[in-house]
C-alpha atoms as a PDB file:
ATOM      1  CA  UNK A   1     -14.301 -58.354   0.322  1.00  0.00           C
ATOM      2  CA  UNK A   2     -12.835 -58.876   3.587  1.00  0.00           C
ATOM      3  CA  UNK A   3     -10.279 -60.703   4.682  1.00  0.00           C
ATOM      4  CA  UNK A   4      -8.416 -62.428   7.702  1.00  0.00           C
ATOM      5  CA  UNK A   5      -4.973 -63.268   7.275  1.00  0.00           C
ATOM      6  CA  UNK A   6      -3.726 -65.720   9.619  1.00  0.00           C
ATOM      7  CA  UNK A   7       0.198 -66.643  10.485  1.00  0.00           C
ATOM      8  CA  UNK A   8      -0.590 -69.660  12.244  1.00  0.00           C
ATOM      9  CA  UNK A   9       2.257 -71.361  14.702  1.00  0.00           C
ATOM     10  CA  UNK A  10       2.667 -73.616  17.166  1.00  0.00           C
ATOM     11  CA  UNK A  11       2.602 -70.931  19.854  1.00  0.00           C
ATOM     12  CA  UNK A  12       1.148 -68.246  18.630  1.00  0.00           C
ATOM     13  CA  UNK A  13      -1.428 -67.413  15.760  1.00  0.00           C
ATOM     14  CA  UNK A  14      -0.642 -63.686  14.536  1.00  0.00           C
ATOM     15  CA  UNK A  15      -4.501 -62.121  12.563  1.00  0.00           C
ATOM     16  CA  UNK A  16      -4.480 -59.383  10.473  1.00  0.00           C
ATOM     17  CA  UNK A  17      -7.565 -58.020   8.936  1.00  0.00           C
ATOM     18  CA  UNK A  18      -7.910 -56.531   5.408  1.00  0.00           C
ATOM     19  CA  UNK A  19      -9.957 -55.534   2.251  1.00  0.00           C
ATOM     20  CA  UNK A  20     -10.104 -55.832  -1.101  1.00  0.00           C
ATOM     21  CA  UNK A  21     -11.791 -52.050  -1.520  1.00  0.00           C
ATOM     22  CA  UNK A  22      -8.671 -50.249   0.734  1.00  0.00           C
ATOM     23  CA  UNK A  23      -6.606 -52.721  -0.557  1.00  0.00           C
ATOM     24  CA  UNK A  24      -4.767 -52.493   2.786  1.00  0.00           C
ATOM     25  CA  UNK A  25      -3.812 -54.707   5.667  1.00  0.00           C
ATOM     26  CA  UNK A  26      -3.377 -54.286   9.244  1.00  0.00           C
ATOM     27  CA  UNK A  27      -1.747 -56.138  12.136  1.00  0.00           C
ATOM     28  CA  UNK A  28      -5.189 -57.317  14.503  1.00  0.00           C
ATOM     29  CA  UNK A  29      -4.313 -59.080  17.320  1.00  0.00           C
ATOM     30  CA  UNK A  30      -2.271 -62.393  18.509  1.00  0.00           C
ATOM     31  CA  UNK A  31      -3.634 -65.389  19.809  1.00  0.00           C
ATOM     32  CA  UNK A  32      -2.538 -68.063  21.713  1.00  0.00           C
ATOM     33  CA  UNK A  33      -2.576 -71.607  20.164  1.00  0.00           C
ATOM     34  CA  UNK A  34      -4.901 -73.480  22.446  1.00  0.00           C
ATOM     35  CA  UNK A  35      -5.116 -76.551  20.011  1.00  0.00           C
ATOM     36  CA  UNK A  36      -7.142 -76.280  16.420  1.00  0.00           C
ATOM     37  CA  UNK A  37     -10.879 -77.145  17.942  1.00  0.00           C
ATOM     38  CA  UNK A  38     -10.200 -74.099  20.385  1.00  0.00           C
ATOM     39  CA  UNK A  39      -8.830 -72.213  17.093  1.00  0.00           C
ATOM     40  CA  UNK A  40     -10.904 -72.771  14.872  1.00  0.00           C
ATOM     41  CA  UNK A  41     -13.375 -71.987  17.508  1.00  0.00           C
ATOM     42  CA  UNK A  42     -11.994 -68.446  17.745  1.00  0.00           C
ATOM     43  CA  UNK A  43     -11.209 -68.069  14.113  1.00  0.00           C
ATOM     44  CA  UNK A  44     -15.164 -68.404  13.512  1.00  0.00           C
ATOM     45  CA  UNK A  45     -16.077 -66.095  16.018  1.00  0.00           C
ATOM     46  CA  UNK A  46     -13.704 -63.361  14.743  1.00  0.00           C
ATOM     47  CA  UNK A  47     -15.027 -63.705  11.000  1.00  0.00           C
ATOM     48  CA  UNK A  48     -18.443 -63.932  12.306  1.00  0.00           C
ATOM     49  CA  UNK A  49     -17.951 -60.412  14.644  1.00  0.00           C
ATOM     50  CA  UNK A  50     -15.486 -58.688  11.704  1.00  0.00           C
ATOM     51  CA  UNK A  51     -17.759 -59.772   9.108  1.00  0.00           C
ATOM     52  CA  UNK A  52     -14.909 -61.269   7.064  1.00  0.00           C
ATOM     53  CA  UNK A  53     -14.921 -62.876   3.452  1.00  0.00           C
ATOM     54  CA  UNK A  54     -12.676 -65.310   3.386  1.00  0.00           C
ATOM     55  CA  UNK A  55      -9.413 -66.450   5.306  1.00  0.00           C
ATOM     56  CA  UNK A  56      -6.259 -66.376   4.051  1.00  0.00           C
ATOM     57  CA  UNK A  57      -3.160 -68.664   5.764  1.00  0.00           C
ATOM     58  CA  UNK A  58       0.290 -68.036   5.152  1.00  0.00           C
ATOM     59  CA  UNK A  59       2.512 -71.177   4.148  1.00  0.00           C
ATOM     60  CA  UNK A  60       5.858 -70.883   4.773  1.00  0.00           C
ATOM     61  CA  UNK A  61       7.736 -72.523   2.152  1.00  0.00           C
ATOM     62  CA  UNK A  62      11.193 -74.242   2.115  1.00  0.00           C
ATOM     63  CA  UNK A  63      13.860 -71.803   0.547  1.00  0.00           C
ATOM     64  CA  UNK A  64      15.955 -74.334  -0.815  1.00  0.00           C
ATOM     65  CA  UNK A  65      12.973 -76.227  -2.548  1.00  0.00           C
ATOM     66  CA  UNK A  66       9.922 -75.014  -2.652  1.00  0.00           C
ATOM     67  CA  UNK A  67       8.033 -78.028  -3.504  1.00  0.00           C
ATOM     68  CA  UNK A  68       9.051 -79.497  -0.578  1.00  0.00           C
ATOM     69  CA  UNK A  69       7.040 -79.735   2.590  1.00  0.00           C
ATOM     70  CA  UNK A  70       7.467 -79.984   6.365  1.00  0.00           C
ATOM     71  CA  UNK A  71       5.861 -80.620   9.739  1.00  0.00           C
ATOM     72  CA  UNK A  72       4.932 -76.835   9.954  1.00  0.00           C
ATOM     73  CA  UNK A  73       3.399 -77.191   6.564  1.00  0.00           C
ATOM     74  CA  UNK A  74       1.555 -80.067   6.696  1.00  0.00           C
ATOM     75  CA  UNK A  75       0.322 -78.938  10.504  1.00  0.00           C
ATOM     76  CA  UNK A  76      -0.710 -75.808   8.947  1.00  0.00           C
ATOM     77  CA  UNK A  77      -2.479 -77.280   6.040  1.00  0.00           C
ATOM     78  CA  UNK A  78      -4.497 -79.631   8.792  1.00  0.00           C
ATOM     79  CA  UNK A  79      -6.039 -76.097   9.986  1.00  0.00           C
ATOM     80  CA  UNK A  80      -6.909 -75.195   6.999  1.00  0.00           C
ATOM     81  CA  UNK A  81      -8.640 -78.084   5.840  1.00  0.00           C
ATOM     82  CA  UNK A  82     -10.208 -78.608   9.351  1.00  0.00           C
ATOM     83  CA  UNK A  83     -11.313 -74.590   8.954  1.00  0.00           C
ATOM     84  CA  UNK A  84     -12.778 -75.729   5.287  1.00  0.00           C
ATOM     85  CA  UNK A  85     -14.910 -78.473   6.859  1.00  0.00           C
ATOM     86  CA  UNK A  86     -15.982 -75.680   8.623  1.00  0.00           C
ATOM     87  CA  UNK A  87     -17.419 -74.165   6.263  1.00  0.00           C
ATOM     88  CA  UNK A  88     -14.814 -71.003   6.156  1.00  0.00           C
ATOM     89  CA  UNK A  89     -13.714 -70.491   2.686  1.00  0.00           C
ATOM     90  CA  UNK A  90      -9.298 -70.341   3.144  1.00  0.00           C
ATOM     91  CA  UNK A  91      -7.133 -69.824   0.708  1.00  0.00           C
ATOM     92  CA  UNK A  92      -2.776 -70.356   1.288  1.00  0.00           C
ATOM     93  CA  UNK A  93      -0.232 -67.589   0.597  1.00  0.00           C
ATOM     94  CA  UNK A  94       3.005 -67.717   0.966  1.00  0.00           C
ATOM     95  CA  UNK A  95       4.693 -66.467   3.890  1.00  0.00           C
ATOM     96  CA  UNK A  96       8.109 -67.324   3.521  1.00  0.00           C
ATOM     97  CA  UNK A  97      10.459 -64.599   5.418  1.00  0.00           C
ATOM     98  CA  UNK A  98       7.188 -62.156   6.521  1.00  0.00           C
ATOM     99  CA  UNK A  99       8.384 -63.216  10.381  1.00  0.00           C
ATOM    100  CA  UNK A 100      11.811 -62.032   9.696  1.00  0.00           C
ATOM    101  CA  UNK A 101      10.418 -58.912   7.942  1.00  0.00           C
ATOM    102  CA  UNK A 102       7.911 -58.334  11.025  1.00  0.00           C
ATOM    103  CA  UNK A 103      10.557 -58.821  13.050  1.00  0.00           C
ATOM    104  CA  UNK A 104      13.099 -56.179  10.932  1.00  0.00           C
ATOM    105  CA  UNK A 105      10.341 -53.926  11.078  1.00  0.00           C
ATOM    106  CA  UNK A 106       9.782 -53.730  14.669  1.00  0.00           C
ATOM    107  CA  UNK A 107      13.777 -53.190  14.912  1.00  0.00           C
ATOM    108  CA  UNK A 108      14.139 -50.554  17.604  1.00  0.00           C
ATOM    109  CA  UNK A 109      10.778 -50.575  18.773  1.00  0.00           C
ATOM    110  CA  UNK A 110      11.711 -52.694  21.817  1.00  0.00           C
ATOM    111  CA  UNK A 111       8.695 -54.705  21.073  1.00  0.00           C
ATOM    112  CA  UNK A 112       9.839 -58.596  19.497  1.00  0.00           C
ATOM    113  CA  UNK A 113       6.251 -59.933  21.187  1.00  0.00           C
ATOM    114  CA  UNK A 114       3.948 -58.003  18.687  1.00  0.00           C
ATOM    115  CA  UNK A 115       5.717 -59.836  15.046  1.00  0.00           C
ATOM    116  CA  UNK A 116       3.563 -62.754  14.789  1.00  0.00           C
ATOM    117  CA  UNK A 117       0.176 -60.146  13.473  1.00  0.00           C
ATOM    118  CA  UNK A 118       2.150 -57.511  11.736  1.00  0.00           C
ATOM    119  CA  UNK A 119       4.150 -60.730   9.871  1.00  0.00           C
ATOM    120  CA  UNK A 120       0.317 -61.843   9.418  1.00  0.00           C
ATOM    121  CA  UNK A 121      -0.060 -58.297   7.819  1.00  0.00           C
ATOM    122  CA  UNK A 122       3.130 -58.363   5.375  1.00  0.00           C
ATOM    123  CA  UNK A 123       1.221 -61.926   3.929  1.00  0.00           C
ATOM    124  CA  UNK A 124      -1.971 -60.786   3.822  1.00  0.00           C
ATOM    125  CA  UNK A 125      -0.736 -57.400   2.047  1.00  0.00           C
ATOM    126  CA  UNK A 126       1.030 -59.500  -0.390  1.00  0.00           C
ATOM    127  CA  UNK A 127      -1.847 -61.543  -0.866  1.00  0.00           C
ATOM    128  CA  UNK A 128      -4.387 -58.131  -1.753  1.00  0.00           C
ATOM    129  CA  UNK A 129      -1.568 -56.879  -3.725  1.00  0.00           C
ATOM    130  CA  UNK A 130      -1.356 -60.285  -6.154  1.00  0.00           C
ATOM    131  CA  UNK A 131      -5.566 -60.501  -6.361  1.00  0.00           C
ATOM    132  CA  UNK A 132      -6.000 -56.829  -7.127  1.00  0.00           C
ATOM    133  CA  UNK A 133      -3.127 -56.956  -9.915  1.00  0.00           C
ATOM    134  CA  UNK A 134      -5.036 -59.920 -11.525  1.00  0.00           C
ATOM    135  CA  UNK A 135      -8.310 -58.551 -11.701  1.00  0.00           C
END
């Protein structure tokens, strides 16, 4: 199966593309965030061209209570849902700290403006690593 994973923000929307068979997941690209119809738009396109599965969207929950939710998380929930009316099957995974692991991981590299896809990555790696272990 493939998959999209999608760290979606205000600014920028970071893709990464993965499968269930490698059971690996690689930084894609970075979009800018030209409003959701423009998004989802693009986000159709790409799954259409890539041939992908199903979308995964990283949720970024509250450390000190993670039942709690926020603007970012409802706004990011709104693209999902909007993406599900769609018709493009989503599922959430959490994404809490993958931005400040992209971002220790491009340490030294000189190159901050690339975090929001590989962050996109570290979720969607998580996510291949949690279905494959339950199947």
């Amino acid at each position: 199966m493939r998959l999209l994973g999608i760290d979606y923000g205000s600014k920028k929307i970071g893709i990464a593309l993965g499968d269930t068979e490698t059971r690996i997941a690689n930084p894609w690209m970075i979009m800018e965030n030209q409003g959701h119809g423009e998004v989802i738009k693009q986000i159709k396109l790409i799954c259409e061209r890539e041939m992908v599965d199903r979308v995964v969207i990283g949720i970024p929950h509250v450390l000190r209570d993670q039942s709690l939710e926020n603007d970012q998380i409802r706004s990011i929930r709104r693209f999902a849902d909007d993406l599900r009316t769609e018709g493009v099957p989503v599922d959430e995974a959490d994404e809490t700290l993958t931005s400040s692991q992209a971002e220790y991981y491009l340490q030294g590299r000189g190159d901050k403006s690339r975090d929001d896809d590989v962050a996109a990555s570290i979720m969607l790696q998580g996510y291949l690593e949690k279905i494959v272990k339950n199947t």
